[in-house]
N, C-alpha and C. Protein backbone atom coordinates (compact mmCIF):
# COMPACT_ATOMS: atom_id res chain seq x y z
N UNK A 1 -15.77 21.33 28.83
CA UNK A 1 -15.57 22.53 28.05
C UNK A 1 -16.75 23.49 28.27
N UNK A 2 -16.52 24.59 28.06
CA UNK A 2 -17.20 25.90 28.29
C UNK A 2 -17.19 27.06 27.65
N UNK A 3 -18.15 26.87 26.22
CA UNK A 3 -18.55 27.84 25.17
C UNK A 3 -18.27 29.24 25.90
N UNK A 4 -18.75 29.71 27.10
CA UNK A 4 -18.59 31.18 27.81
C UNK A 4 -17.07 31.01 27.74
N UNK A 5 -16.44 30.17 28.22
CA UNK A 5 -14.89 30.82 28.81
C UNK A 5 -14.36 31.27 27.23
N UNK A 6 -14.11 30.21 26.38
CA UNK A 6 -14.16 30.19 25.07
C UNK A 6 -14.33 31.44 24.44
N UNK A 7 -15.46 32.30 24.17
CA UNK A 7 -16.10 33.54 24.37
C UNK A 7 -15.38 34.34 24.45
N UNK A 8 -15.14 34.22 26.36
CA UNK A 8 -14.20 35.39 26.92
C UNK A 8 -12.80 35.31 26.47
N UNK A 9 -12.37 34.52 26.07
CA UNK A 9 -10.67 34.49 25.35
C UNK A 9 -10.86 35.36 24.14
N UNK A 10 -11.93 34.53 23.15
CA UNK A 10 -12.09 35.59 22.16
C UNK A 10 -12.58 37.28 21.95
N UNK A 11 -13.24 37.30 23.47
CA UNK A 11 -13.51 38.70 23.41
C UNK A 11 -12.17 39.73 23.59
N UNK A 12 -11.48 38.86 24.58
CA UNK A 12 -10.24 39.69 25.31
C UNK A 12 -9.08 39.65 23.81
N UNK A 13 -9.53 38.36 22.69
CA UNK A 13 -8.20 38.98 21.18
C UNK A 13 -8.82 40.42 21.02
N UNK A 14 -10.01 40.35 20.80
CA UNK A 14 -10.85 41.64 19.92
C UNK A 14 -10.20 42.88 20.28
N UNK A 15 -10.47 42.50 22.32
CA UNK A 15 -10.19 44.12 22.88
C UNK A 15 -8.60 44.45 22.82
N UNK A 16 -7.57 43.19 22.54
CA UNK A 16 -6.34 43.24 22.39
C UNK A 16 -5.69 43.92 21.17
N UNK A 17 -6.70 43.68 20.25
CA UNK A 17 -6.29 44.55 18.62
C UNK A 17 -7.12 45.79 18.49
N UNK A 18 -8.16 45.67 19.31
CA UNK A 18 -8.56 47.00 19.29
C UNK A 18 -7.46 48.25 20.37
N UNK A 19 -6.89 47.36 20.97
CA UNK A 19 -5.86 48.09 21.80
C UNK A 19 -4.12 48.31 21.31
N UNK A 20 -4.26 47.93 20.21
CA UNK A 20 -3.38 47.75 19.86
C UNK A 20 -1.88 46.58 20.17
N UNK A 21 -2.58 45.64 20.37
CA UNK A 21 -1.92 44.20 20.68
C UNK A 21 -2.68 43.47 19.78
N UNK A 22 -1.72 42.31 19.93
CA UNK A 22 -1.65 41.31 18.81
C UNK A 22 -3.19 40.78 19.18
N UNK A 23 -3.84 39.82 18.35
CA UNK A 23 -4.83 39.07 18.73
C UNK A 23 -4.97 37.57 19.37
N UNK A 24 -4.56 38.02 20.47
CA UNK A 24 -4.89 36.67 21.36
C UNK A 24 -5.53 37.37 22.19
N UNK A 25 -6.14 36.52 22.85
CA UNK A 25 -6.59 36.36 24.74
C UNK A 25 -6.30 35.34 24.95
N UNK A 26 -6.39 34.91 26.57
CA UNK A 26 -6.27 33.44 26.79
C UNK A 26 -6.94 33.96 29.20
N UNK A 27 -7.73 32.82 28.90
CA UNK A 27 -8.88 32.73 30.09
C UNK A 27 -8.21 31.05 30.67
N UNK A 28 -7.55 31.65 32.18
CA UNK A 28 -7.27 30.05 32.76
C UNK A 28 -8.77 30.40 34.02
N UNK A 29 -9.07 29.13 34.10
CA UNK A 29 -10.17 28.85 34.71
C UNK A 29 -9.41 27.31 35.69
N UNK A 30 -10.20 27.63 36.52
CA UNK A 30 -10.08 26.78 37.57
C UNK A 30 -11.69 26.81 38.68
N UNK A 31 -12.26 25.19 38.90
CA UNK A 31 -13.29 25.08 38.91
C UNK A 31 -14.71 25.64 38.41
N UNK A 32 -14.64 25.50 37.25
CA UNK A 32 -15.67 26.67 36.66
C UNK A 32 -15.77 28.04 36.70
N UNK A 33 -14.37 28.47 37.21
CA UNK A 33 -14.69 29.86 37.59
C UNK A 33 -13.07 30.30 37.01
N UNK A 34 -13.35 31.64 36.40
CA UNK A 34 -12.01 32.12 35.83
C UNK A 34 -11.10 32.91 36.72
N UNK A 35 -10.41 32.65 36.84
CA UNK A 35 -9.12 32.84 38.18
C UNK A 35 -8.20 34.10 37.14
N UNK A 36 -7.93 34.00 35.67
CA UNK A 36 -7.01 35.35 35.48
C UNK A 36 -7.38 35.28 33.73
N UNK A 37 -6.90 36.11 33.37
CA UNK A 37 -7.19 36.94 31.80
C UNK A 37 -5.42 37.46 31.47
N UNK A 38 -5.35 37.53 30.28
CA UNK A 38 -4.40 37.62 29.83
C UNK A 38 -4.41 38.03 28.23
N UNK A 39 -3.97 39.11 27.57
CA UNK A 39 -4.06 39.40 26.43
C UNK A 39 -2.68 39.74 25.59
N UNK A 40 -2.46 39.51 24.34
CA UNK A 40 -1.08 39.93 23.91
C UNK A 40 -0.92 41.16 24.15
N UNK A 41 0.39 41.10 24.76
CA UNK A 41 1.21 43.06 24.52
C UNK A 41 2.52 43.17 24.17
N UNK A 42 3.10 42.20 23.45
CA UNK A 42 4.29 42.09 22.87
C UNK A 42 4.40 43.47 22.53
N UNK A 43 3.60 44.00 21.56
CA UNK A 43 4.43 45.15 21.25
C UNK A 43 4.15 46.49 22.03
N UNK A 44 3.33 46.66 22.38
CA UNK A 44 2.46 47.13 23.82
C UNK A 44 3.83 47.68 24.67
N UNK A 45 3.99 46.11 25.08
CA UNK A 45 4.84 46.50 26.46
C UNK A 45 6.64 46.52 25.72
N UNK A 46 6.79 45.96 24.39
CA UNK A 46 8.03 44.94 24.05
C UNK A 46 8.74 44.53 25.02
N UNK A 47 8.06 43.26 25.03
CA UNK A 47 8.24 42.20 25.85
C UNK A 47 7.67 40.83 25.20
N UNK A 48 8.77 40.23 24.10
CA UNK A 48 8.41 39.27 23.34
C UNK A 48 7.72 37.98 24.08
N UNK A 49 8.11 38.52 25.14
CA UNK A 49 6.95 36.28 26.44
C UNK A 49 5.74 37.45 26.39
N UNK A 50 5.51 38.57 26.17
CA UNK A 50 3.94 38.81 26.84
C UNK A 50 2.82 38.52 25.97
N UNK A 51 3.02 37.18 25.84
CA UNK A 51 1.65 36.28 24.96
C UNK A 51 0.73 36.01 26.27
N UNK A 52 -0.54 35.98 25.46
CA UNK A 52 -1.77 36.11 26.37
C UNK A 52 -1.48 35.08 26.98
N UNK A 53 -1.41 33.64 26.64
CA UNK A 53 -1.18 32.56 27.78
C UNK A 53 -0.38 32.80 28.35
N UNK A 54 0.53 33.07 28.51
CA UNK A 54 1.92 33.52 29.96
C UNK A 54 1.25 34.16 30.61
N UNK A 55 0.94 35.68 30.13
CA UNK A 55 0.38 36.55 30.74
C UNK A 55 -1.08 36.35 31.72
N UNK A 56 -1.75 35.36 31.48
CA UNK A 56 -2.92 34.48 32.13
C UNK A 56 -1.80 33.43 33.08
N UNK A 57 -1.20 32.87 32.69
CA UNK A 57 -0.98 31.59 33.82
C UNK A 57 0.07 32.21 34.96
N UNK A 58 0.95 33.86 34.55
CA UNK A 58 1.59 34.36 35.67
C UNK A 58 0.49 35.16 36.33
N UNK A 59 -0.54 35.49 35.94
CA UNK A 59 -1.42 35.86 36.74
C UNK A 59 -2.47 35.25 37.60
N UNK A 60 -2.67 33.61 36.86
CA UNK A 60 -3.58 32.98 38.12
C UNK A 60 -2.63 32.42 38.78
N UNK A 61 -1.27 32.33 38.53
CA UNK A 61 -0.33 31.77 39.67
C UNK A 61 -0.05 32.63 40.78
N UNK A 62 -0.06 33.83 40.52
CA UNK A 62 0.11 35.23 41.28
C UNK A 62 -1.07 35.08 42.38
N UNK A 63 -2.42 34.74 41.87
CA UNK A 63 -3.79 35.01 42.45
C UNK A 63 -3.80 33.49 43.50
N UNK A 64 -3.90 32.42 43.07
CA UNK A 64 -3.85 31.19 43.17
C UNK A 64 -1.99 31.10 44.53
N UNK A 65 -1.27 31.71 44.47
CA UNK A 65 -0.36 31.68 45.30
C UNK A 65 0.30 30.19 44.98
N UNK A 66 0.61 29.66 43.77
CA UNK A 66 0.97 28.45 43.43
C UNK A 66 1.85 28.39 42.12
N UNK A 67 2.71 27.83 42.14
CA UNK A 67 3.24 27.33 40.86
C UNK A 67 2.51 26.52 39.64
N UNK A 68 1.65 25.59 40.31
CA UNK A 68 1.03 24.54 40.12
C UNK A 68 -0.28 24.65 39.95
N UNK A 69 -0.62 24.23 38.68
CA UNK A 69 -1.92 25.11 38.33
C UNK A 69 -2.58 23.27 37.56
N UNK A 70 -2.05 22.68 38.13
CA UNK A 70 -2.73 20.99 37.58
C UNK A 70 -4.07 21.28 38.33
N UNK A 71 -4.87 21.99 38.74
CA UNK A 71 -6.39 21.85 38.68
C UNK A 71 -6.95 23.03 37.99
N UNK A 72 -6.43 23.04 36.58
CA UNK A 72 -6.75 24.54 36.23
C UNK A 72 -7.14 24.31 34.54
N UNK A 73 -7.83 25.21 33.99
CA UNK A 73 -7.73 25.05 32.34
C UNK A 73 -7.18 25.95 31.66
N UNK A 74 -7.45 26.16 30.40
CA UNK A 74 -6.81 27.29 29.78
C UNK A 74 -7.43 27.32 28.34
N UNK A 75 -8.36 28.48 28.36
CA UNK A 75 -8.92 28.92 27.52
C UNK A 75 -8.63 29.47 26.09
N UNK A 76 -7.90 29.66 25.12
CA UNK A 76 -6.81 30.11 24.03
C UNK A 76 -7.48 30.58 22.97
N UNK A 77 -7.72 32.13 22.54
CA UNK A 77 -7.79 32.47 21.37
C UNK A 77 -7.37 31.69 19.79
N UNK A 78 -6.47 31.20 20.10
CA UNK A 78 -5.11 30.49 19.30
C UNK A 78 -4.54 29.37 19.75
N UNK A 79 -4.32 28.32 18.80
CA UNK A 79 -3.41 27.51 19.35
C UNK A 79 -2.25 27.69 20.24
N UNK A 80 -2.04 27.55 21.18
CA UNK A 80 -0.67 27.75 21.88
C UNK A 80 0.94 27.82 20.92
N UNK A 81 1.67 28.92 20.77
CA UNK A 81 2.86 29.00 20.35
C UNK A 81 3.75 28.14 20.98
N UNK A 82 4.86 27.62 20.62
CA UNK A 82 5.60 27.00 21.45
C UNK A 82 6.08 27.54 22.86
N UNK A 83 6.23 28.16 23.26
CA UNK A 83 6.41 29.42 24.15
C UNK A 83 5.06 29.05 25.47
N UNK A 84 4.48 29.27 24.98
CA UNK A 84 3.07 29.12 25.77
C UNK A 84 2.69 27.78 25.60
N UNK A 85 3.45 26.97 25.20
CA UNK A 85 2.93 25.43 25.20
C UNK A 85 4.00 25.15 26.52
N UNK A 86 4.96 25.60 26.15
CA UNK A 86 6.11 24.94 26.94
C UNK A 86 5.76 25.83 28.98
N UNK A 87 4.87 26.95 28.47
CA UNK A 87 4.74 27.24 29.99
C UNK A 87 3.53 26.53 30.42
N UNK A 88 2.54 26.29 29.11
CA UNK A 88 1.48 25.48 29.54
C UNK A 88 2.05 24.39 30.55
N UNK A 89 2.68 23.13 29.96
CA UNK A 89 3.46 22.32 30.61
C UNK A 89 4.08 22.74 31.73
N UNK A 90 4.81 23.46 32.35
CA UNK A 90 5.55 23.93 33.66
C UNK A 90 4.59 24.33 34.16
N UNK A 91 3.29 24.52 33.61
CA UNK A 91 2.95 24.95 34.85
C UNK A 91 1.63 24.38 35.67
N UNK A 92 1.45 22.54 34.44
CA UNK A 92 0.77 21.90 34.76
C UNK A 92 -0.35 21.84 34.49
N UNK A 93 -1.09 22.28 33.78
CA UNK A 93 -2.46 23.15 33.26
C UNK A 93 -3.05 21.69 32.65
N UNK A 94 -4.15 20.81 33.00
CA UNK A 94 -3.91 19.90 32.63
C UNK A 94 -5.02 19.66 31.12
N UNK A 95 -5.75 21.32 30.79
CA UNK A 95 -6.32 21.06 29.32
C UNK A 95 -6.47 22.02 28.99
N UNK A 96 -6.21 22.20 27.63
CA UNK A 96 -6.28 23.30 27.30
C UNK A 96 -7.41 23.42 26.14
N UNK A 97 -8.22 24.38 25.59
CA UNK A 97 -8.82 24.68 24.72
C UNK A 97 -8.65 25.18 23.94
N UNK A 98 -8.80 25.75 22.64
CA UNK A 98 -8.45 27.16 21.62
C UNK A 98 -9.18 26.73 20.51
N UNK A 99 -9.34 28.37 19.42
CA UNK A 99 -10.29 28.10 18.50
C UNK A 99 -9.64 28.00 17.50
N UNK A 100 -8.93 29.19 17.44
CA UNK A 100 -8.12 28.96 15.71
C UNK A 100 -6.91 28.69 16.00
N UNK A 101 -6.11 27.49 14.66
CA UNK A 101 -5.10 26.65 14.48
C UNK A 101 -3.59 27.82 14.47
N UNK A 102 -3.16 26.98 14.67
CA UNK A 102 -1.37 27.72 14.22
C UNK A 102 -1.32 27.63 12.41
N UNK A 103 -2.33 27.18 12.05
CA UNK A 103 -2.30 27.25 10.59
C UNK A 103 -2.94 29.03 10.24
N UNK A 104 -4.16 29.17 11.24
CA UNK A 104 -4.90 29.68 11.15
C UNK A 104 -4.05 31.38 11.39
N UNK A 105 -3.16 30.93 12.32
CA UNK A 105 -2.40 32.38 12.62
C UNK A 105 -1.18 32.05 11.84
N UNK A 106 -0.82 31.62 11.05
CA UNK A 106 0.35 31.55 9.89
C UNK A 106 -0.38 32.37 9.05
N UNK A 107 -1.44 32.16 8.76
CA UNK A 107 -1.90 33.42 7.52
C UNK A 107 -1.92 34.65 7.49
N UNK A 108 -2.28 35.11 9.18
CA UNK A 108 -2.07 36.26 9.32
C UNK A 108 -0.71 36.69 9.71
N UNK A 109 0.12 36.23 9.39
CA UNK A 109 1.89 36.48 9.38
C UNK A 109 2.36 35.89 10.88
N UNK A 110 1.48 34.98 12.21
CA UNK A 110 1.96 35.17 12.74
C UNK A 110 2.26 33.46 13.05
N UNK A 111 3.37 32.93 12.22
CA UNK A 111 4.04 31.86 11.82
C UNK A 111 4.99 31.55 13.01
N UNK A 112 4.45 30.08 13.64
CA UNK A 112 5.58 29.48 14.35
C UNK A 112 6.28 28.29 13.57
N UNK A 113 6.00 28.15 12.64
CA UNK A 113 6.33 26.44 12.05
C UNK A 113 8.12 27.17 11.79
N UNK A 114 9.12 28.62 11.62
CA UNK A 114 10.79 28.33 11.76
C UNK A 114 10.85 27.65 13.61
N UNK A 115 9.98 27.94 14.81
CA UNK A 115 10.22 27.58 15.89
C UNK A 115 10.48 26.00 16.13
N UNK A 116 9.41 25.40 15.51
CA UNK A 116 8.68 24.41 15.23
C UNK A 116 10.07 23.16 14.46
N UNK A 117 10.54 24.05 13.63
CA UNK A 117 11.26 23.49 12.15
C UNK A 117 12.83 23.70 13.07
N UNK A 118 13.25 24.74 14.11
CA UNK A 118 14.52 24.86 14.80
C UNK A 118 14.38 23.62 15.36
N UNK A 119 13.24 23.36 16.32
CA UNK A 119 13.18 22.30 17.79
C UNK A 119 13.49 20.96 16.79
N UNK A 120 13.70 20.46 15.62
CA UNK A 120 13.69 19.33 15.03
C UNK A 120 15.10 19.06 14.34
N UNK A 121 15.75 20.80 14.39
CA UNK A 121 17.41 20.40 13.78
C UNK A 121 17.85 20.33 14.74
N UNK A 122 19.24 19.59 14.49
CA UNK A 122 20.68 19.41 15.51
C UNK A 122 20.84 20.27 16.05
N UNK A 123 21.50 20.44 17.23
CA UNK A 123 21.75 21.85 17.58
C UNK A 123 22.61 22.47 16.85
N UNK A 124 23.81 21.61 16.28
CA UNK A 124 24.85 22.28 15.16
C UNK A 124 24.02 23.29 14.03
N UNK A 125 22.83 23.16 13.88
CA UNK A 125 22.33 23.21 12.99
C UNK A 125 21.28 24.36 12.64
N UNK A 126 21.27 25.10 14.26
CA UNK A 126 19.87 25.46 14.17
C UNK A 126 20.86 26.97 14.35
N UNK A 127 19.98 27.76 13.87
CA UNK A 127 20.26 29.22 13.29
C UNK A 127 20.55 30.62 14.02
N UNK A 128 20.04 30.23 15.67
CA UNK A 128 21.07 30.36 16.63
C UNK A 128 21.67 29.14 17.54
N UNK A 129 23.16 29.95 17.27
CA UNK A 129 24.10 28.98 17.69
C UNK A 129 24.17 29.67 19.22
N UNK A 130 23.15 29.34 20.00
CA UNK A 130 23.65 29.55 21.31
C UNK A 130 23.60 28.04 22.87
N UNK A 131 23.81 27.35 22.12
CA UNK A 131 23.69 25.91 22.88
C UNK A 131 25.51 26.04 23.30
N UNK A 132 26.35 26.86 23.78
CA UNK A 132 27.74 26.61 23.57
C UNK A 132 28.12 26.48 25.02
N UNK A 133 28.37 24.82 25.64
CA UNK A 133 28.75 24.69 27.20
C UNK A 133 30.02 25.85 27.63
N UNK A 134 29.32 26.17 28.50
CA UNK A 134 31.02 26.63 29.23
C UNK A 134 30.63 26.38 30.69
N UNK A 135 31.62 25.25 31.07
CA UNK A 135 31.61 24.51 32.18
C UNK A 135 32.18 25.23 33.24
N UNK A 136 31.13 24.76 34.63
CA UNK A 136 31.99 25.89 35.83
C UNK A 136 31.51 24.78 37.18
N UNK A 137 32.39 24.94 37.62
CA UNK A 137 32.22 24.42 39.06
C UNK A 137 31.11 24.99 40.20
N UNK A 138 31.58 26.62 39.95
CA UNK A 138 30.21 26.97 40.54
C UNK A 138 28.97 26.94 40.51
N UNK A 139 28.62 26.51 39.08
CA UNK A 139 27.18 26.82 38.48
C UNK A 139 26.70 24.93 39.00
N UNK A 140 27.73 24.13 39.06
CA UNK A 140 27.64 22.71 39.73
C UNK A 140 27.01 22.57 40.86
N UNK A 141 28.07 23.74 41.67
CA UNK A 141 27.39 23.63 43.09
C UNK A 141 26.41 24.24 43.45
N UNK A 142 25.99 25.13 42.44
CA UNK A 142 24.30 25.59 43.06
C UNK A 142 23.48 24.65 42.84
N UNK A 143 23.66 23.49 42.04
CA UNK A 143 23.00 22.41 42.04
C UNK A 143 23.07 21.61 43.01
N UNK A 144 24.21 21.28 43.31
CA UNK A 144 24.51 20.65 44.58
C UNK A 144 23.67 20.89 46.04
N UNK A 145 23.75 22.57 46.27
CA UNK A 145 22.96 23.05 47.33
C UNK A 145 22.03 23.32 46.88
N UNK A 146 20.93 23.02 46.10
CA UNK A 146 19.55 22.73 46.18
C UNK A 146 19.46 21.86 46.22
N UNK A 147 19.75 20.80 45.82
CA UNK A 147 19.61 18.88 45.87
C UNK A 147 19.50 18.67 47.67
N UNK A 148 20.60 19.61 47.97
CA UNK A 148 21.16 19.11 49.77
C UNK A 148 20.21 19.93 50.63
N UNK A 149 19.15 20.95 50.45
CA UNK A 149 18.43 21.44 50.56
C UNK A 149 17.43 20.73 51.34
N UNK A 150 17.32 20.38 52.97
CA UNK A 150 16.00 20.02 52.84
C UNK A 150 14.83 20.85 53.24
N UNK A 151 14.58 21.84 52.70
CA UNK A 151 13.42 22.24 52.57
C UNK A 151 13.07 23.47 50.81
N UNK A 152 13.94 22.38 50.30
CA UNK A 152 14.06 22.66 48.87
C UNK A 152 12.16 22.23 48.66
N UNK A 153 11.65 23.00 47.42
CA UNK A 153 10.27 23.17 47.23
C UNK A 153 10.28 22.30 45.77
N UNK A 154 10.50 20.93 45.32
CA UNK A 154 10.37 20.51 44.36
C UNK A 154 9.74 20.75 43.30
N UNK A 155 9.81 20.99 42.13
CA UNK A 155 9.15 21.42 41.03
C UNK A 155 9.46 20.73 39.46
């Protein structure tokens, strides 16, 4: 761990609300050295994914020329939202850091525990009903021809 990177996440919430974005930053680092920056602009840009961690890990993937960021960290203003946990994961990041809790940003209105509280009901259950199969043959076989693919790029 690294009090500076740490720092720089928190400097980049400051300059994010002083800019009128939400307060995050988020600093992915890879070998001691910070590879991309990323700050909220949800409402900025409206573009509800543009949370600082996305916005950091599509940018050291951009820089880095990789999907795959398993030699990389990730610095977090904030606990990771589900959103940014779930890209954390895809995109391999294998630690992450942050200062203040998801408790800590529930106070300031910015509450994930309905996200949190959906991922745990049935799908019958959860408040959008958009889990609804509609089965197709075609959407089969694009599976098919990537499987048969050999120079398909596994991920």
């Amino acid at each position: 761990m690294n009090d500076g990177f740490m720092q720089r996440a928190i400097d980049l919430s400051e300059r994010s609300v002083d800019e009128g974005g939400g307060p995050f930053g988020a600093v992915v680092v890879k070998d001691g050295e910070v590879v991309a920056e990323g700050t909220n602009r949800v409402t900025l840009d409206n573009d509800p994914t543009a949370h600082a961690e996305v916005r950091a890990i599509r940018k050291a993937c951009e820089i880095l020329g990789t999907f795959d960021l398993g030699d990389c960290e990730i610095y977090a203003s904030c606990e990771p939202c589900p959103m940014c946990l779930g890209a954390i994961y895809w995109s391999r990041i294998r630690r992450v850091y942050y200062a203040n809790t998801r408790e800590d940003a529930a106070r300031i209105r910015f509450s994930d525990e309905d996200i949190y509280d959906e991922f745990s009901r049935p799908l019958a259950e959860r408040r959008i009903v958009s889990l609804v199969r509609i089965s197709s043959a075609r959407a089969r076989d694009a599976f098919e021809r990537w499987i048969r693919k050999s120079d398909r790029t596994p991920y």
